[in-house]
Each structure stands twice: as structure tokens, then as C-alpha cells.
Protein backbone atom coordinates (compact mmCIF):
# COMPACT_ATOMS: atom_id res chain seq x y z
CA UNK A 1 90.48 -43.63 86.12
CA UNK A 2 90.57 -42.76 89.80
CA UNK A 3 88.05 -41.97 91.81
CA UNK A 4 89.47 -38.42 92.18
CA UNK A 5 89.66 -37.62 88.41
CA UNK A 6 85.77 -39.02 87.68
CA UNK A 7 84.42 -36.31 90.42
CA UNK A 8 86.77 -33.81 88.66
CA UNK A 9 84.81 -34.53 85.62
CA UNK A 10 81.13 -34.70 86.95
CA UNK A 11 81.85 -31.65 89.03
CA UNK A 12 82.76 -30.00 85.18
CA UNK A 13 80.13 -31.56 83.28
CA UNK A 14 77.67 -30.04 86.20
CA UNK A 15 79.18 -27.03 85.70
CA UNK A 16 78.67 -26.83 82.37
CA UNK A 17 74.73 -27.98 82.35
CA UNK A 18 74.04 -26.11 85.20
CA UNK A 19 75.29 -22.41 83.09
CA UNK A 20 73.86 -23.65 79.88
CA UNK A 21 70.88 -24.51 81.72
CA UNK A 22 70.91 -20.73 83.52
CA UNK A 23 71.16 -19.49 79.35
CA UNK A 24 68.04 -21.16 78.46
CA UNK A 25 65.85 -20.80 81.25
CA UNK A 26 65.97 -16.67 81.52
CA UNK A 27 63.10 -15.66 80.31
CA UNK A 28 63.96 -13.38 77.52
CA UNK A 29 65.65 -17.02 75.93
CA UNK A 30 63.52 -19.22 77.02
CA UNK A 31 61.41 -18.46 73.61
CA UNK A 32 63.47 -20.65 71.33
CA UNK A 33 60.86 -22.39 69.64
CA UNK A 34 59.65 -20.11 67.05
CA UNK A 35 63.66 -19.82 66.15
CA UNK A 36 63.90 -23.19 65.42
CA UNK A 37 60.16 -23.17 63.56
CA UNK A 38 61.76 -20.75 61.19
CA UNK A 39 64.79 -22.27 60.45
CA UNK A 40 66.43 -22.46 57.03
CA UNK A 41 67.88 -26.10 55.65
CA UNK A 42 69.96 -24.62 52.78
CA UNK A 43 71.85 -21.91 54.95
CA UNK A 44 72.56 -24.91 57.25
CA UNK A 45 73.89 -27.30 55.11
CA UNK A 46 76.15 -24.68 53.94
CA UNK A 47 77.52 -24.08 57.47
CA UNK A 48 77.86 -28.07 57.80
CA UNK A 49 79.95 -27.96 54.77
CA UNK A 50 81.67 -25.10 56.33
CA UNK A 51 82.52 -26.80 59.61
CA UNK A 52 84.36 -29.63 57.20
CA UNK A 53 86.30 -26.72 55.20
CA UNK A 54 87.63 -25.43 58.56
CA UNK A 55 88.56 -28.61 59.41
CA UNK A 56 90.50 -30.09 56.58
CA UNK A 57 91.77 -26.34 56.53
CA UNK A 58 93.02 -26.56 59.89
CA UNK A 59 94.84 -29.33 58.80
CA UNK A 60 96.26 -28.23 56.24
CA UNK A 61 97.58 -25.32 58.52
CA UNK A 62 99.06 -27.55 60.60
CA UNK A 63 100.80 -29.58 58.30
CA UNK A 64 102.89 -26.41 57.49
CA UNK A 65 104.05 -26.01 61.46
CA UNK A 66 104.91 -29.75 61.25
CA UNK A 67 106.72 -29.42 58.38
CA UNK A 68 108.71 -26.59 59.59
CA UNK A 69 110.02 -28.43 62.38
CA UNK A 70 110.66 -31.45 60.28
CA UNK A 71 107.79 -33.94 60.47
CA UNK A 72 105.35 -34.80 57.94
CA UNK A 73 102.60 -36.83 57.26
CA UNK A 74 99.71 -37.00 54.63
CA UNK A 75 97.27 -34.57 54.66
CA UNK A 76 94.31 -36.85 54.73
CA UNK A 77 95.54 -39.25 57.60
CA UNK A 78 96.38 -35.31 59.51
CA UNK A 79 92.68 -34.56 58.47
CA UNK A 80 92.00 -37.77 60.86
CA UNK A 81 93.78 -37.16 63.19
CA UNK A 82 92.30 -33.47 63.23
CA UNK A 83 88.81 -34.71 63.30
CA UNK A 84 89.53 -37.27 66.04
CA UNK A 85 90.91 -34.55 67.83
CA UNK A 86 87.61 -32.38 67.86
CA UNK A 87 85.73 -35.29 68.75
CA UNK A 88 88.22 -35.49 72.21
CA UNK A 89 87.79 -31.62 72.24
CA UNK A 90 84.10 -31.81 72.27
CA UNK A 91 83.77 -33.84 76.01
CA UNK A 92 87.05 -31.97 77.43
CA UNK A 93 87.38 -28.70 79.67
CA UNK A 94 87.55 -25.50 77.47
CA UNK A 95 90.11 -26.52 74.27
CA UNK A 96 92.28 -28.04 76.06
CA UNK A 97 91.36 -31.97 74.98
CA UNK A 98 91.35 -31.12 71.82
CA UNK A 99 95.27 -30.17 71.97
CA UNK A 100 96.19 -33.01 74.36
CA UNK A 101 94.39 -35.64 71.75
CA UNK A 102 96.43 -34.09 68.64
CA UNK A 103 99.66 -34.90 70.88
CA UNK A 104 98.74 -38.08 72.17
CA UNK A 105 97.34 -39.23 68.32
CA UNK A 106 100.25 -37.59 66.42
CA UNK A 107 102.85 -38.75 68.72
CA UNK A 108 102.02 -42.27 67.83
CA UNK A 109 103.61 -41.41 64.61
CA UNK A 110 106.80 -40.03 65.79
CA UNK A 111 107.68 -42.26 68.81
CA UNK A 112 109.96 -39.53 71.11
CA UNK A 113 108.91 -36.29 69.34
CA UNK A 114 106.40 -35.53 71.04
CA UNK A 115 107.98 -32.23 72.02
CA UNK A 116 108.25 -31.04 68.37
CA UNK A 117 104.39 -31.93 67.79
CA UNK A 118 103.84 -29.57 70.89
CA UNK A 119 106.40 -26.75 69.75
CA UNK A 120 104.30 -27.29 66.36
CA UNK A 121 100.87 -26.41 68.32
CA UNK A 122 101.94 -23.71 69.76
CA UNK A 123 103.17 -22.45 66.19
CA UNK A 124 99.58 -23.08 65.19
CA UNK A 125 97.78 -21.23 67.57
CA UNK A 126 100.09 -18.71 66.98
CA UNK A 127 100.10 -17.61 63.69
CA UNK A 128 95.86 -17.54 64.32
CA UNK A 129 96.32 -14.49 66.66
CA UNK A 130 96.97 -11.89 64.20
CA UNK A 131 93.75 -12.54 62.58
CA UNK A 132 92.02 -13.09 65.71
CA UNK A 133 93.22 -9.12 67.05
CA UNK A 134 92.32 -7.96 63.17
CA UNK A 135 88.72 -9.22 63.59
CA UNK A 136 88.14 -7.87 67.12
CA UNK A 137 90.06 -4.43 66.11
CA UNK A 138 87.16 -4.64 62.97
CA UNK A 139 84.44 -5.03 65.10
CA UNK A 140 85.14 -2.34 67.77
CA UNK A 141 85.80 0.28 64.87
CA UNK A 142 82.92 -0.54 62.74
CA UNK A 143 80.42 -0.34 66.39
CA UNK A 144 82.60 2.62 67.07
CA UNK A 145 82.03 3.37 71.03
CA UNK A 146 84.08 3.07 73.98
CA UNK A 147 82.62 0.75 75.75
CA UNK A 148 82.48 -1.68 72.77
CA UNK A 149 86.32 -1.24 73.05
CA UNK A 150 86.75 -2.03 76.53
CA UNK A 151 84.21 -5.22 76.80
CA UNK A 152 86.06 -6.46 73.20
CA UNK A 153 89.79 -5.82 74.94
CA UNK A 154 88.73 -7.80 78.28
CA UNK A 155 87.20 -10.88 76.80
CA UNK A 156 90.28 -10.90 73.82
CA UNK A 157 92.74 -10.32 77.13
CA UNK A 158 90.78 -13.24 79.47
CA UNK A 159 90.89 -15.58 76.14
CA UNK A 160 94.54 -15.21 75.46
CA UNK A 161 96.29 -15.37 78.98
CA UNK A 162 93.54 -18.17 79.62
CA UNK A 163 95.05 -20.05 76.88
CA UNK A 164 98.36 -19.29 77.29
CA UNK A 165 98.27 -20.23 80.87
CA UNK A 166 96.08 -23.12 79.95
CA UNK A 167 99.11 -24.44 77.66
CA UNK A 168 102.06 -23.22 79.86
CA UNK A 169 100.89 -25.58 83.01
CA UNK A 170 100.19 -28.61 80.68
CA UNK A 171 103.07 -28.24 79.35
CA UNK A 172 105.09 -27.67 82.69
CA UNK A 173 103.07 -30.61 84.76
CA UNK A 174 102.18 -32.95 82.25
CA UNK A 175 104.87 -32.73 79.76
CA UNK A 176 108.11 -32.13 82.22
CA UNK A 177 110.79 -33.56 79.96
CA UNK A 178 109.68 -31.68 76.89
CA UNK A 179 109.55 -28.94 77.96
CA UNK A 180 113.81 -27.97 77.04
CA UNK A 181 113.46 -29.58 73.38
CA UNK A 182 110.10 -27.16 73.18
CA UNK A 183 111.90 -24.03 74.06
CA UNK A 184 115.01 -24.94 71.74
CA UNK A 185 112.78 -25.99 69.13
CA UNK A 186 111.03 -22.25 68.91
CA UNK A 187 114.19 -20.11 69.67
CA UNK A 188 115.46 -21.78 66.30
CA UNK A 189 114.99 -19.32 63.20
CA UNK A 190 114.59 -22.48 61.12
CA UNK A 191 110.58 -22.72 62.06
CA UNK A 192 109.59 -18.71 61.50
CA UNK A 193 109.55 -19.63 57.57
CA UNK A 194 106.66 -22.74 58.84
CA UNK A 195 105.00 -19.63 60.93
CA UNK A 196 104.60 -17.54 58.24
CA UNK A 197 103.14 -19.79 56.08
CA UNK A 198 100.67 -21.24 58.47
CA UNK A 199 99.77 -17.44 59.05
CA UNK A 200 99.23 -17.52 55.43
CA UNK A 201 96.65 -20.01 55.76
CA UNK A 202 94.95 -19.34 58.78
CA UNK A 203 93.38 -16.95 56.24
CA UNK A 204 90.92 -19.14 55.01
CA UNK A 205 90.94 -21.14 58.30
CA UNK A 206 89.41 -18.17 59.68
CA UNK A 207 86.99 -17.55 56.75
CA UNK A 208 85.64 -21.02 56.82
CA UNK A 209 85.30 -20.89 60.89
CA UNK A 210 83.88 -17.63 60.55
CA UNK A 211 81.43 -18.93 57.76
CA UNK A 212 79.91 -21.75 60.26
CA UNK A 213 78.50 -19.36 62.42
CA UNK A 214 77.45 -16.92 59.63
CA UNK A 215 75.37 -19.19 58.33
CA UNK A 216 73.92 -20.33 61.78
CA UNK A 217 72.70 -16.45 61.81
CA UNK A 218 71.21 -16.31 58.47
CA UNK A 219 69.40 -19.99 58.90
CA UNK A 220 67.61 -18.17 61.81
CA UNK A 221 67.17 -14.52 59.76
CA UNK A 222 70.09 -12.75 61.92
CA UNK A 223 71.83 -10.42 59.84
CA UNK A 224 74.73 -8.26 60.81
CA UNK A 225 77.82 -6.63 59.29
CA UNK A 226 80.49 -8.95 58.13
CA UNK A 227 83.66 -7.31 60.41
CA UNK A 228 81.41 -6.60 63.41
CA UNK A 229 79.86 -10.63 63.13
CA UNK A 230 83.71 -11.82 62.63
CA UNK A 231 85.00 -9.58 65.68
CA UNK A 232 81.65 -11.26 68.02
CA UNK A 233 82.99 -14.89 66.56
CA UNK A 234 86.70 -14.12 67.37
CA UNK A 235 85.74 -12.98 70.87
CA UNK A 236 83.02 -15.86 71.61
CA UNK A 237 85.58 -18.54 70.79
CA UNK A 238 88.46 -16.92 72.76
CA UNK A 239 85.88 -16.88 75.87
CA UNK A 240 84.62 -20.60 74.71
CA UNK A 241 88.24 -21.82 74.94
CA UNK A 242 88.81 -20.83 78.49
CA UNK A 243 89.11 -24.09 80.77
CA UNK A 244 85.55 -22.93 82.47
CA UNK A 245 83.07 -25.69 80.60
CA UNK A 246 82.57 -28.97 78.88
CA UNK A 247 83.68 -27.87 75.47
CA UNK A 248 83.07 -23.98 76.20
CA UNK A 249 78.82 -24.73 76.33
CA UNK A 250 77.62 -22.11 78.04
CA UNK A 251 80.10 -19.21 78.45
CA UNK A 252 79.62 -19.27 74.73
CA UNK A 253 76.32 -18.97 74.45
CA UNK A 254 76.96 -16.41 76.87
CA UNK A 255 79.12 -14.20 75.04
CA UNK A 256 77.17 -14.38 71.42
CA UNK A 257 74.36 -13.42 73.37
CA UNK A 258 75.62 -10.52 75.20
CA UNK A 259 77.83 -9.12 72.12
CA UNK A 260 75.20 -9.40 69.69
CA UNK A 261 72.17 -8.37 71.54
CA UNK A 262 74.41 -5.25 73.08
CA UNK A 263 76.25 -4.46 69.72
CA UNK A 264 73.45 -4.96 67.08
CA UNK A 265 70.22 -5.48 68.78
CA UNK A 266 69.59 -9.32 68.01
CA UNK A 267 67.54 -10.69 70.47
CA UNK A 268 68.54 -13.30 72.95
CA UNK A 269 66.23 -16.57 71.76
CA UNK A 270 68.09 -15.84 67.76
CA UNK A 271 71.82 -15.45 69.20
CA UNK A 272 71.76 -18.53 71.63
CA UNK A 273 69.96 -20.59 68.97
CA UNK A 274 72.61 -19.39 66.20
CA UNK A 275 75.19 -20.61 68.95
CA UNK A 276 74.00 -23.71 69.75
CA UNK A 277 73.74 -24.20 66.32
CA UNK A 278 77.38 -23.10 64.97
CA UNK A 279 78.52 -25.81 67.66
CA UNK A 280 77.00 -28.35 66.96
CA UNK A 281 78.21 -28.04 63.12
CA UNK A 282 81.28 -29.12 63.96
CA UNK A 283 80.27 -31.59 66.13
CA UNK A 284 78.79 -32.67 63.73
CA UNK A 285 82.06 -33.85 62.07
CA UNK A 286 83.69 -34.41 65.48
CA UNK A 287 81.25 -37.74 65.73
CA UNK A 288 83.46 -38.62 62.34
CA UNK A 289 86.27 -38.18 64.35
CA UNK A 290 84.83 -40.23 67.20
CA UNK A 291 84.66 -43.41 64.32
CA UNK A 292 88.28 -42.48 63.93
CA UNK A 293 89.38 -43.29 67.40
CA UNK A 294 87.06 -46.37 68.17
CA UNK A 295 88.09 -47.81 64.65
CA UNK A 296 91.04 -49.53 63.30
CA UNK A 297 94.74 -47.35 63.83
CA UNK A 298 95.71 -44.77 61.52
CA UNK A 299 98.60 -47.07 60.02
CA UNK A 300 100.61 -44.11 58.77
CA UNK A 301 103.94 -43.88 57.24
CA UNK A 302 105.28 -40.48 58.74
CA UNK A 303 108.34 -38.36 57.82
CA UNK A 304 110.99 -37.03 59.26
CA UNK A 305 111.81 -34.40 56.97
CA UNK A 306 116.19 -34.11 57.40
């Protein structure tokens, strides 16, 4: 590592305690401890379990854009790789480690295709957006106002071209050569059967995802309504993957904190803690994924579907 890229990554890791830091210090959040007093086990052990589900789900998701442009491998060695990509995700800038590791780890597999596996994420993220608008749309007409509608639209519109700028330059600096075979890949009508399917299941991909942070509000007593909480979660994560922080920390906090306490009145201590808390679900399993990397290869025996 050179000397350039480790001040790259302090000055980001600064950047990231220094906002997070600026969340919990304001006064109206710097009250977390009774939050945390009051705190109910069972609701978060069910959005531990719920972290896992999106996981394996995501997975599962993925397997179907694989599939579609010919590769496959077993679902529970893709569940590794999945996991050991969330670990990567959880030290990176915005989401964009957690991409790069599921190229680098897949790509092991499939020597020289690494341009599929990227055509494949991109079908992935894709087929996610539908829901993601749905949820946002639901929260903006069940709060009802215009200014709901216009704070919703920018942070959905800042997520999106984030991301999709995020991905374009990777793919354009880091992945040059690729970058023809990724193009041809999804102008061929052969992978819009593997998109609709992995729409299909970014159903319950969302439901699970959605779940973790549910139950983060009801561990600490915050109850909302189910579209509006699902729109705040769609819009939170779409600011949390902009390449801003270490993992999203802070612009995430942010967000839950601003959309919940100006949407349904939750106070600022509850909707930082419930954040805080969501994330470090799945980190939770991310530290499985960690084990995954630092321990012995995957070993596969991966596909090439004819």
C-alpha cells in the first residue's frame, strides 16, 4: 500500500468519525443512555436473524443474475462469498468495497470472467430499484405533504446517480478491458429473463432488509407505519451508499434522524440509536464473513452454464 492510498484512507476514516462524532455530540442526541437502558433482547435477536435472512437472500438473488449470464456456483459457498463481501463493505468508502470484494472473490472462480460477474452486479442492483422507488413513492403518499415529496425525491436522486456514478468510474478506471464484454453482455436479451427473476426476489430481500431496522425501532419502543418506516429505510441506505463515509456511518445516522424525527416525530437519541443498531446487525454477520477471508479458500467447483 502506498503512502498515498493509506492518507486516502485515514483522511476517510476521519471523515467518517469526525460526522458520526458531530451526530452524537448535539445535544438533543447526546441522551442515548436511557435508549439503550430500555432496550428489548427479543426484538433484537429477531433483527440479528433478520440481517442473516437478507443475507443468504441476497445471495440467493444473485445467484439468479449469475445464472442468467451463464455462471453458477452453490448457493452456500455464494452465501460466503456474500458475507465476506459485507465484511470488505463494512471498512470501505460508501458500498463500494463491498462490490469490488464480490468481484475480486467471485472472479477467483471464473478465471477471465470477471466482466460477466460485473455485468451480473449491475443486474443485481438493478432489479432492487423498482422496489426501492415503490417504498419511497409509499412513504411520501402515506406522510402526504409536499415537502415530504421533495426531501424523499432529492436524497432517492443523490443515492442513485451517486451509485451509478460510483460504478460507472470503477468500472471505466479500474476495470478498462471489461468494460466492452460488460456492455455486450447487457445489450443481450438472453439476461432480461435472469433480471426478472432476481426482481422477483428482491421481494423478500427487501422485506428481510427492511425487517433489520424494524426491529431496531421496536427494541427501542419506536413505532411507525410500515410504508412510511420502509420509504425512511429505502432513502437512509441510498444516502448510506454514497462514497461520503467509512461504510455510510454517519450520513446514515443522519438521514434516519432527520426523516423520522421530521416525518413522525421520533426523537433524535431513539432514531440514531435504532441506526446504529440496524448496522451493526449486519455487521454482526459481516465479522462471519471476515473468518471467511482470513480462513482457508473457498475451494469451489463453479459452472459455466453453456
Amino acid at each position: 500500500m502506498t503512502a498515498r492510498t493509506r492518507i486516502t484512507w485515514l483522511l476517510r476514516w476521519l471523515v467518517s468519525a469526525g460526522l458520526l462524532a458531530w451526530i452524537l455530540t448535539r445535544p438533543e442526541v447526546g441522551r442515548l443512555g436511557p435508549e439503550w437502558q430500555r432496550l428489548n433482547l427479543v426484538w433484537l435477536l429477531a433483527g440479528l436473524l433478520c440481517a442473516g435472512l437478507s443475507l443468504a437472500l441476497g445471495a440467493w438473488r444473485w445467484q439468479a443474475c449469475l445464472q442468467a449470464l451463464g455462471l453458477d456456483l452453490p448457493l452456500g459457498r455464494l452465501f460466503k462469498v456474500t458475507l465476506a463481501a459485507a465484511a470488505a463493505g463494512g471498512v470501505s468508502f460508501g458500498a463500494l468495497g463491498t462490490d469490488l470484494a464480490r468481484v475480486l472473490l467471485a472472479g477467483s472462480q471464473w478465471p477471465g470472467r470477471r466482466g460477466r460477474i460485473l455485468s451480473s452486479l449491475a443486474l443485481d442492483h438493478a432489479s432492487a430499484l423498482p422496489w426501492v422507488v415503490l417504498m419511497v413513492l409509499a412513504a411520501v403518499l402515506a406522510h402526504g405533504t409536499m415537502p415530504v415529496m421533495l426531501t424523499a425525491g432529492v436524497w432517492l436522486v443523490l443515492g442513485v446517480v451517486g451509485a451509478v456514478a460510483v460504478a460507472t468510474a470503477v468500472v471505466s478506471w479500474r476495470f478498462r478491458r471489461f468494460h466492452l464484454e460488460i456492455m455486450q453482455v447487457l445489450a443481450d436479451r438472453a439476461t432480461w429473463g435472469g433480471f426478472m427473476l432476481a426482481m422477483w426476489r428482491s421481494v423478500p430481500v427487501w422485506l428481510a432488509y427492511c425487517g433489520i431496522y424494524y426491529c431496531a425501532a421496536r427494541a427501542f419502543g419506536v413505532v411507525v407505519p410500515m410504508a412510511g418506516f420502509a420509504g425512511v429505510i429505502a432513502i437512509a441506505d441510498g444516502v448510506a451508499s454514497l462514497p461520503v463515509t467509512i461504510a455510510g456511518l454517519g450520513v446514515r445516522e443522519q438521514a434516519f434522524q432527520t426523516l423520522l424525527g421530521n416525518w413522525y416525530g421520533v426523537p433524535p437519541p431513539a432514531a440514531v440509536a435504532l441506526s446504529l443498531t440496524g448496522f451493526s446487525l449486519t455487521l454482526g454477520w459481516a465479522a462471519l464473513g471476515a473468518l471467511c477471508i482470513g480462513g482457508r479458500p473457498l475451494n469451489p467447483e463453479p459452472t459455466v452454464i453453456p
